[in-house]
Protein backbone atom coordinates (compact mmCIF):
# COMPACT_ATOMS: atom_id res chain seq x y z
CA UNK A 1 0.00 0.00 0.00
CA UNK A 2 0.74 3.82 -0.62
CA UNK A 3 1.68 5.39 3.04
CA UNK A 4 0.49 9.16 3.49
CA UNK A 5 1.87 11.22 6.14
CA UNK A 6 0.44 15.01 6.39
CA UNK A 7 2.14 18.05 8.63
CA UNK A 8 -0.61 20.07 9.95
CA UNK A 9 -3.54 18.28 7.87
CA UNK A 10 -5.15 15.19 6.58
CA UNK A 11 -4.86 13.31 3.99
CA UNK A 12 -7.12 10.51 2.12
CA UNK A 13 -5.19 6.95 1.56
CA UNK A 14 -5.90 5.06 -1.62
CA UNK A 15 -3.80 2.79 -3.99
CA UNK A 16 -2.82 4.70 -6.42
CA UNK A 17 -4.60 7.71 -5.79
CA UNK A 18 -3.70 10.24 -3.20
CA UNK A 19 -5.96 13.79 -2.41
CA UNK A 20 -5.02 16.49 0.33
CA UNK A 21 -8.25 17.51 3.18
CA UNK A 22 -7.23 20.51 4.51
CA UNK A 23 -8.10 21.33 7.95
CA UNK A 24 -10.11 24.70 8.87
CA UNK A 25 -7.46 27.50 8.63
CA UNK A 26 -4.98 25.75 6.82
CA UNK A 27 -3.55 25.34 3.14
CA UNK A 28 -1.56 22.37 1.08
CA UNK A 29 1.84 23.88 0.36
CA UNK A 30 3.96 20.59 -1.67
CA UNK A 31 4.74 17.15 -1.39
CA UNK A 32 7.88 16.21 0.12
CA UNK A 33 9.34 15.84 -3.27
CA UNK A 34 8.36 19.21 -4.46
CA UNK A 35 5.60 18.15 -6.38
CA UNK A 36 2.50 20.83 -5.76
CA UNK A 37 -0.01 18.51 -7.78
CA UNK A 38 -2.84 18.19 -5.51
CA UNK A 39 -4.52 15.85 -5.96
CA UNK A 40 -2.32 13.83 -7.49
CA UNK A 41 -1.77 10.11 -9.40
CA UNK A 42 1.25 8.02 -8.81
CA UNK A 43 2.04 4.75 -10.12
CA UNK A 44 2.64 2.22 -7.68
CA UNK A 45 5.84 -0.17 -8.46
CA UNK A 46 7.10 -0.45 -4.48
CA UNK A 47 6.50 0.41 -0.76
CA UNK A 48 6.42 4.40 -0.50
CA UNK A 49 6.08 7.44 1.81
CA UNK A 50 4.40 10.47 0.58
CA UNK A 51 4.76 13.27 3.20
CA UNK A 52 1.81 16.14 2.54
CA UNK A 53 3.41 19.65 3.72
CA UNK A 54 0.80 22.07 4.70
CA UNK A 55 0.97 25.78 6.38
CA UNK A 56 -1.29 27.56 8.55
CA UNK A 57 -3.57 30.73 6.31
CA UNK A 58 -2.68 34.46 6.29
CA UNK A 59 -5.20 37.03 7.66
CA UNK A 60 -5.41 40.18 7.79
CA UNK A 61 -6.18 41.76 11.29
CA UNK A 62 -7.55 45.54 10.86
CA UNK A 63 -6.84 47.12 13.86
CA UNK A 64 -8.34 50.97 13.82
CA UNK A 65 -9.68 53.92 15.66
CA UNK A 66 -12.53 55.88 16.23
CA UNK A 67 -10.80 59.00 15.83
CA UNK A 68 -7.20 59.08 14.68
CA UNK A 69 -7.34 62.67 16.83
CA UNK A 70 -8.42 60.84 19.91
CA UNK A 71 -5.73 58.06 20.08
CA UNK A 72 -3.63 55.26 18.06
CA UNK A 73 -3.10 51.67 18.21
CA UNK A 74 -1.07 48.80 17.83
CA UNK A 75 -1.39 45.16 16.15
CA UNK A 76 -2.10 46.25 12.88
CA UNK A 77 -1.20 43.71 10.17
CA UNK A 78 -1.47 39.87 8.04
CA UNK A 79 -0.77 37.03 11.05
CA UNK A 80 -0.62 32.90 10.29
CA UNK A 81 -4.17 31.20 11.44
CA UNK A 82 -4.22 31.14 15.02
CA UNK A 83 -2.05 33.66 16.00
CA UNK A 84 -1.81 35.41 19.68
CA UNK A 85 -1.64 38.89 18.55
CA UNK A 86 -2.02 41.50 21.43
CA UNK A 87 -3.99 44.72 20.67
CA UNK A 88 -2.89 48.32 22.37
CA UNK A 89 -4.89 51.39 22.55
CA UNK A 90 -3.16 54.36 23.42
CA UNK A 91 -4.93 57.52 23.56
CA UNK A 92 -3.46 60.80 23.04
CA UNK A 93 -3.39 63.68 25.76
CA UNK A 94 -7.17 64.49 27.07
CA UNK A 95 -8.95 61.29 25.82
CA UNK A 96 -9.01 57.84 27.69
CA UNK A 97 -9.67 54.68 25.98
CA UNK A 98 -13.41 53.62 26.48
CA UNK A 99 -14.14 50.05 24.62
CA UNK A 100 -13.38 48.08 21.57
CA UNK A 101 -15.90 47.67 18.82
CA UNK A 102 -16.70 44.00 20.50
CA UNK A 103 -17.64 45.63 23.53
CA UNK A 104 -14.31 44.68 25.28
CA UNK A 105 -12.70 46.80 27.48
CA UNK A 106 -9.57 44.80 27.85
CA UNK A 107 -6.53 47.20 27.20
CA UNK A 108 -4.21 46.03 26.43
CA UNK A 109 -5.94 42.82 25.00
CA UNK A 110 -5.26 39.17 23.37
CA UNK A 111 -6.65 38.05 20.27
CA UNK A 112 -6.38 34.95 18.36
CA UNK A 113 -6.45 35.25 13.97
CA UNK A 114 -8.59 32.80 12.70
CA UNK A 115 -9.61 34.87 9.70
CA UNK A 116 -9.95 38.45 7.89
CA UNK A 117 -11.20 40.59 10.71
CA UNK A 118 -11.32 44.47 11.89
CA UNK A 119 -11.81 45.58 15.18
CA UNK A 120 -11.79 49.45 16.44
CA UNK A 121 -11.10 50.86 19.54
CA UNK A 122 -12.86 53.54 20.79
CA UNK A 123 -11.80 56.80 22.55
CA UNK A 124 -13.84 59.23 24.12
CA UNK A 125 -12.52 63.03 25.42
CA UNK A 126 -11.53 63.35 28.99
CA UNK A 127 -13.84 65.37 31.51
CA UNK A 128 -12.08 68.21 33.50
CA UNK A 129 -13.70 70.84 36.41
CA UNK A 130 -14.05 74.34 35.46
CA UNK A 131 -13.81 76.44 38.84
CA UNK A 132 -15.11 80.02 38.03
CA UNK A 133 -15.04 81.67 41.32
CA UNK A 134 -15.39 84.89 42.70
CA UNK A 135 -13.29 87.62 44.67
CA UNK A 136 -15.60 89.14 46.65
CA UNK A 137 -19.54 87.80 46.79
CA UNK A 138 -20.64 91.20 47.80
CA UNK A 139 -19.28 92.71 44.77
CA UNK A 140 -20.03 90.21 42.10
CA UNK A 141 -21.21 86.74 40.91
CA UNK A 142 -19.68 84.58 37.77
CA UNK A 143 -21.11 82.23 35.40
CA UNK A 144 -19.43 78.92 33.62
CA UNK A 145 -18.90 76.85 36.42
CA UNK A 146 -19.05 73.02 35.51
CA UNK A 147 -17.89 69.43 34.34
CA UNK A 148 -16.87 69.35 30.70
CA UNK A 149 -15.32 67.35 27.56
CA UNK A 150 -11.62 67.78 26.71
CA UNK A 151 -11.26 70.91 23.88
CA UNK A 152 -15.14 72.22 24.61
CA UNK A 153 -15.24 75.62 24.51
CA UNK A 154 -16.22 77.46 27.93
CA UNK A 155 -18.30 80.60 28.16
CA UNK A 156 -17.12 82.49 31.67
CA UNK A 157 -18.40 85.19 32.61
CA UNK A 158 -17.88 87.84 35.77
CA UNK A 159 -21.00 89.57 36.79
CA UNK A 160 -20.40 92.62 38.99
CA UNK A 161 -22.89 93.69 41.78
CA UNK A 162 -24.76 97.31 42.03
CA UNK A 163 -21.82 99.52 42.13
CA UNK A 164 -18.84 97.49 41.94
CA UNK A 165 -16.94 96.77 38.33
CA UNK A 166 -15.42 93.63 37.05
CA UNK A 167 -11.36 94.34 37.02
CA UNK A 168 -9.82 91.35 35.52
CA UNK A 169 -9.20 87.51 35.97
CA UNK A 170 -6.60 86.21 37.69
CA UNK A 171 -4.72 85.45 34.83
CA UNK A 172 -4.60 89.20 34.14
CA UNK A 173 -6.99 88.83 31.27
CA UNK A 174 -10.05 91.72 30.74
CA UNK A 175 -11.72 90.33 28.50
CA UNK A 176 -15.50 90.21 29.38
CA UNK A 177 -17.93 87.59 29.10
CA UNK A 178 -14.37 84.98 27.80
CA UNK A 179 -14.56 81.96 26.01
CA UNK A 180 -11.97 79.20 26.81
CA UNK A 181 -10.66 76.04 25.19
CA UNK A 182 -10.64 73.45 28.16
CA UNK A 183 -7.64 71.37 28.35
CA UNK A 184 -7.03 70.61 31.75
CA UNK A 185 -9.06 70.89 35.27
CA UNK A 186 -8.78 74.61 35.75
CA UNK A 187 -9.82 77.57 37.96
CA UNK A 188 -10.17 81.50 37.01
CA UNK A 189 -10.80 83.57 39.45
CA UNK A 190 -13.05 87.26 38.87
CA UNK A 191 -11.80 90.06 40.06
CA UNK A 192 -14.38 92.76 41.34
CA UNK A 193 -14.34 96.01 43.19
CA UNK A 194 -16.29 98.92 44.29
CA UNK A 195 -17.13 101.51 41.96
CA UNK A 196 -14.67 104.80 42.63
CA UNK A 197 -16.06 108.11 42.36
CA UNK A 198 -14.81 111.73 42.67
CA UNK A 199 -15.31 114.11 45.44
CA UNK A 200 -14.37 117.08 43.76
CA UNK A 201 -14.02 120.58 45.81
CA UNK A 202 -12.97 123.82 44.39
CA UNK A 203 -12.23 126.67 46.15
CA UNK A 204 -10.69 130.83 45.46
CA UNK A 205 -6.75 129.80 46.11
CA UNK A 206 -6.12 132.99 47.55
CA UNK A 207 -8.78 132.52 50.51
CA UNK A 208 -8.32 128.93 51.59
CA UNK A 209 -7.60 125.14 50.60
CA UNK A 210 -9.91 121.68 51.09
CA UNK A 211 -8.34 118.76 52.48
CA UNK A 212 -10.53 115.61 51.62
CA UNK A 213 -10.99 115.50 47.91
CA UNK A 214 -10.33 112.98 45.84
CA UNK A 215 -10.92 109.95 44.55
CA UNK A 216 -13.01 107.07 46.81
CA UNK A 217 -14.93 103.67 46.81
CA UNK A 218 -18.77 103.27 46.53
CA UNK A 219 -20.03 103.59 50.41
CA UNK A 220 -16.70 105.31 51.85
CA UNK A 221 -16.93 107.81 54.06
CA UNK A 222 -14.85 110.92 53.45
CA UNK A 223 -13.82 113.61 56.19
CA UNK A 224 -13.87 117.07 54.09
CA UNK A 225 -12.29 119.85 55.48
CA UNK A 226 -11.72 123.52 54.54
CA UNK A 227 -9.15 125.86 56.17
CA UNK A 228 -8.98 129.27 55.58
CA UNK A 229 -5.62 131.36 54.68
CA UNK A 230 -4.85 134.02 56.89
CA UNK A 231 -7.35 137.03 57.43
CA UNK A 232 -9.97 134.63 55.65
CA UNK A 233 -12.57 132.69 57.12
CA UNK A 234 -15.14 129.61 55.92
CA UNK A 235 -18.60 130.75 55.50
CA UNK A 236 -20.07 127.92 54.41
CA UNK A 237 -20.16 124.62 51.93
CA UNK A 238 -22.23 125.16 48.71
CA UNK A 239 -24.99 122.97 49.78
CA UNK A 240 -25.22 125.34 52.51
CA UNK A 241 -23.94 122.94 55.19
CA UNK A 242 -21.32 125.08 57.52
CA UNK A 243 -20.36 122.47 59.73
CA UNK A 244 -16.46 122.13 58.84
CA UNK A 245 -15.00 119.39 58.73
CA UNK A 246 -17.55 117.58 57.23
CA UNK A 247 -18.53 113.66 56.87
CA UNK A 248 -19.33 113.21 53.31
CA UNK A 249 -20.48 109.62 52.32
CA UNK A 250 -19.63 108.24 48.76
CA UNK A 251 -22.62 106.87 46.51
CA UNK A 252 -21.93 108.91 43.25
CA UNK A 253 -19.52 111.40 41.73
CA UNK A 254 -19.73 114.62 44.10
CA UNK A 255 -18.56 117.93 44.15
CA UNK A 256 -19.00 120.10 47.11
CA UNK A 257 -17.67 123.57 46.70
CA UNK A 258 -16.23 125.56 49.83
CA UNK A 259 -16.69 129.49 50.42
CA UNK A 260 -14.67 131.52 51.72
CA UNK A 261 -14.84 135.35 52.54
CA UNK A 262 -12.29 137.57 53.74
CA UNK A 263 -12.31 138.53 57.43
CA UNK A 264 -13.68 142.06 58.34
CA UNK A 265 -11.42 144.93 59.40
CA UNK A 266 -11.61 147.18 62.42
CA UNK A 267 -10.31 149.95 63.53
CA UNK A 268 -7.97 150.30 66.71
CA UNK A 269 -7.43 153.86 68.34
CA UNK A 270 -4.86 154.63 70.57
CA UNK A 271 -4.53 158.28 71.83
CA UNK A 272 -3.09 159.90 74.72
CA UNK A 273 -5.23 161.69 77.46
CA UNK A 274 -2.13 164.33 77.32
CA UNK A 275 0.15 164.44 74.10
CA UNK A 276 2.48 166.62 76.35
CA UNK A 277 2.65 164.17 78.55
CA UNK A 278 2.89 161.18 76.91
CA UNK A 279 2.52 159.15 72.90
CA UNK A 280 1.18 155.94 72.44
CA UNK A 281 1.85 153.43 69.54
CA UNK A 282 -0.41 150.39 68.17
CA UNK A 283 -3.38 152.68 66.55
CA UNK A 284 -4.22 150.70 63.01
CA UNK A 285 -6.39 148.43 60.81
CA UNK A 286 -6.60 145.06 62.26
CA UNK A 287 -8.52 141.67 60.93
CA UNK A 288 -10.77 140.28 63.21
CA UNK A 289 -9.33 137.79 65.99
CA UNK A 290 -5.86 139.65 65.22
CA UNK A 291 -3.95 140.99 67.97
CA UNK A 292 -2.95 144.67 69.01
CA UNK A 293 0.03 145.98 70.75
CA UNK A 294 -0.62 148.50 72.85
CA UNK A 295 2.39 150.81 74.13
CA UNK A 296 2.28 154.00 76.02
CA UNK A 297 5.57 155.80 76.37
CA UNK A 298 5.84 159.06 78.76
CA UNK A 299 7.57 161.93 78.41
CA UNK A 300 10.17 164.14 80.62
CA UNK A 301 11.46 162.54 83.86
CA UNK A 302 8.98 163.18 85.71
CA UNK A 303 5.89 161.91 84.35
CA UNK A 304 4.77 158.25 84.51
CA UNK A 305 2.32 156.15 82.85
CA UNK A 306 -1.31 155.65 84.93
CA UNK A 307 -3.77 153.10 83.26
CA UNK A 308 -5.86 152.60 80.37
CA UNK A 309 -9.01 154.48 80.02
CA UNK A 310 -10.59 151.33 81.27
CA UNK A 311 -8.63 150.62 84.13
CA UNK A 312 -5.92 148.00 82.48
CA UNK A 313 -2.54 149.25 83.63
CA UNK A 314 -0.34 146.29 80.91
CA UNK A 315 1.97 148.11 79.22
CA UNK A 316 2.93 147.15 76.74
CA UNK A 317 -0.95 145.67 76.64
CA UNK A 318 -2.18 142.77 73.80
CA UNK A 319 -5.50 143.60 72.78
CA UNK A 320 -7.75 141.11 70.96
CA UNK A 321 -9.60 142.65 68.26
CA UNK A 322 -13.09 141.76 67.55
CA UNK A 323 -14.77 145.79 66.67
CA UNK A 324 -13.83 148.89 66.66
CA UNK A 325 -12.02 150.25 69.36
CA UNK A 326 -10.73 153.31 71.21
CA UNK A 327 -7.95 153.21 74.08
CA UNK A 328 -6.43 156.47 75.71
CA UNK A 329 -3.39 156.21 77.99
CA UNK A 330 -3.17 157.92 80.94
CA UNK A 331 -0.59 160.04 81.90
CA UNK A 332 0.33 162.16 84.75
CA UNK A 333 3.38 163.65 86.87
CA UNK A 334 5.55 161.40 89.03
CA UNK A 335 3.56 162.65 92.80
CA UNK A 336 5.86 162.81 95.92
CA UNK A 337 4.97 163.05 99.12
CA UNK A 338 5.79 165.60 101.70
CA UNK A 339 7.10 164.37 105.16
């Protein structure tokens, strides 16, 4: 009899007839002599071996993604029937991998060829926290907070109480509402304050000066104050308040205008009851609340200097001037007394 002896396969014995069965996933290749007739006829004239060589099939694993933006992978390629092949999906910065087209979430994974197949993995974006916070509650509120996909764009936006202004985020930026591209878990910060507004006081230079004006916060009380030059005095404010300093509270821009006037004159009269006897200095035009100097000088050796006309006897004598006023010195001769 013909002997048949297969690698990897079957074969069918008869007499003079031999014929390759190939086994799921495999393919005839030769005979051991070379021959590649299949199936083939051979004329019997002695014992012999015929040795079938087969080889396992070539298939083509597809291995792709969902989105070549989202991620890559490996295992790509033509592998002999049966072949451990292992499967890797990597996913590029903010995505994750999420499942394979099967349904497996196995990464990486094992697969066996046992024909032409594809297979995808899929990637999905990556969700990061979007802290939009606040400075100050008082002074304003934000919008934008939230949970969101990798590269979605993020509306912000700082909303700034009754008087109080939106300054800037803390990333220095102005812009106002901002849209961002969201890469990573993040927080911005909104930068509020109160609204400032002028207190604004003018005033004639040559009577006086304000202390107090400026600029100042919503609600902030300001201590306004005018003070007069010399010989001037403060009448009044222009809203007709007089009380100086003043408390002036800041809701708006303000101007408050101070009014001076210049301090009234008098006249001071200083005479001598007896020009013979005596001169006197410090006669004039004074400013009210000024001061006078008084002086009474007498004359000859023998005469001395008395009193005021009402009674003060100072020499030299201050005199505070509030009107009009008349002083005579009193003079005399030096009395002895006779023993």
């Amino acid at each position: 009899p013909l002997i048949y002896q297969n690698t990897d396969g079957a074969i069918l014995l008869n007499n003079a007839y031999s014929e390759t069965a190939y086994l799921s996933g495999y393919h005839f290749v030769e005979w051991h002599d070379g021959s590649t007739t299949n199936p083939r006829v051979v004329t019997v004239v002695q014992d012999s071996l015929f040795r079938a060589v087969f080889a396992p099939n070539e298939y083509r694993l597809t291995v792709e993604v969902s989105d070549t933006a989202m991620g890559s992978v490996l295992g790509n390629g033509v592998y002999a029937y049966a072949s451990q092949i292992q499967l890797f999906a990597q996913p590029k910065y903010g995505y994750r991998f999420s499942q394979w087209s099967d349904g497996s979430t196995e990464n990486p994974r094992w697969l066996t060829v046992i024909s032409d197949s594809a297979i995808s993995a899929i990637f999905i974006p990556n969700q990061y926290v979007a802290t939009i916070v606040s400075s100050d509650t008082l002074w304003g509120n934000v919008l934008g907070m939230g949970r969101y996909n990798y590269l979605d764009t993020l509306d912000i936006e700082a909303v700034p109480a009754l008087h109080c202004h939106f300054l800037q985020w803390n990333d220095g930026c102005t812009e106002n509402p901002r849209q961002l591209i969201l890469t990573s878990d993040t927080t911005f910060i909104a930068v509020f304050q109160p609204d400032y507004f002028q207190l604004i006081s003018n005033v004639d230079s040559d009577m006086g000066q304000i202390q107090g004006a400026g600029s100042y916060l919503y609600g902030e009380t300001v201590v306004l104050e005018a003070i007069p030059f010399l010989h001037h005095h403060f009448v009044s404010w222009s809203d007709g308040v007089v009380a100086n300093p003043r408390l002036v509270t800041m809701v708006a821009d303000t101007t408050i205008n101070a009014v001076f006037a210049e301090l009234p004159q008098y006249h001071i009269v200083a005479e001598s009851n007896d020009p013979e006897l005596g001169r006197v200095s410090g006669s004039g035009l004074y400013y009210y609340a000024d001061t006078a100097q008084l002086g009474a000088t007498p004359h000859g050796q023998h005469v001395v200097f008395y009193s005021w006309s009402d009674g003060c006897t100072d020499n030299p004598r201050i005199v505070q001037v509030i009107d009009d006023a008349q002083f005579t010195a009193v003079f005399g001769l030096e009395r002895f007394s006779l023993d």
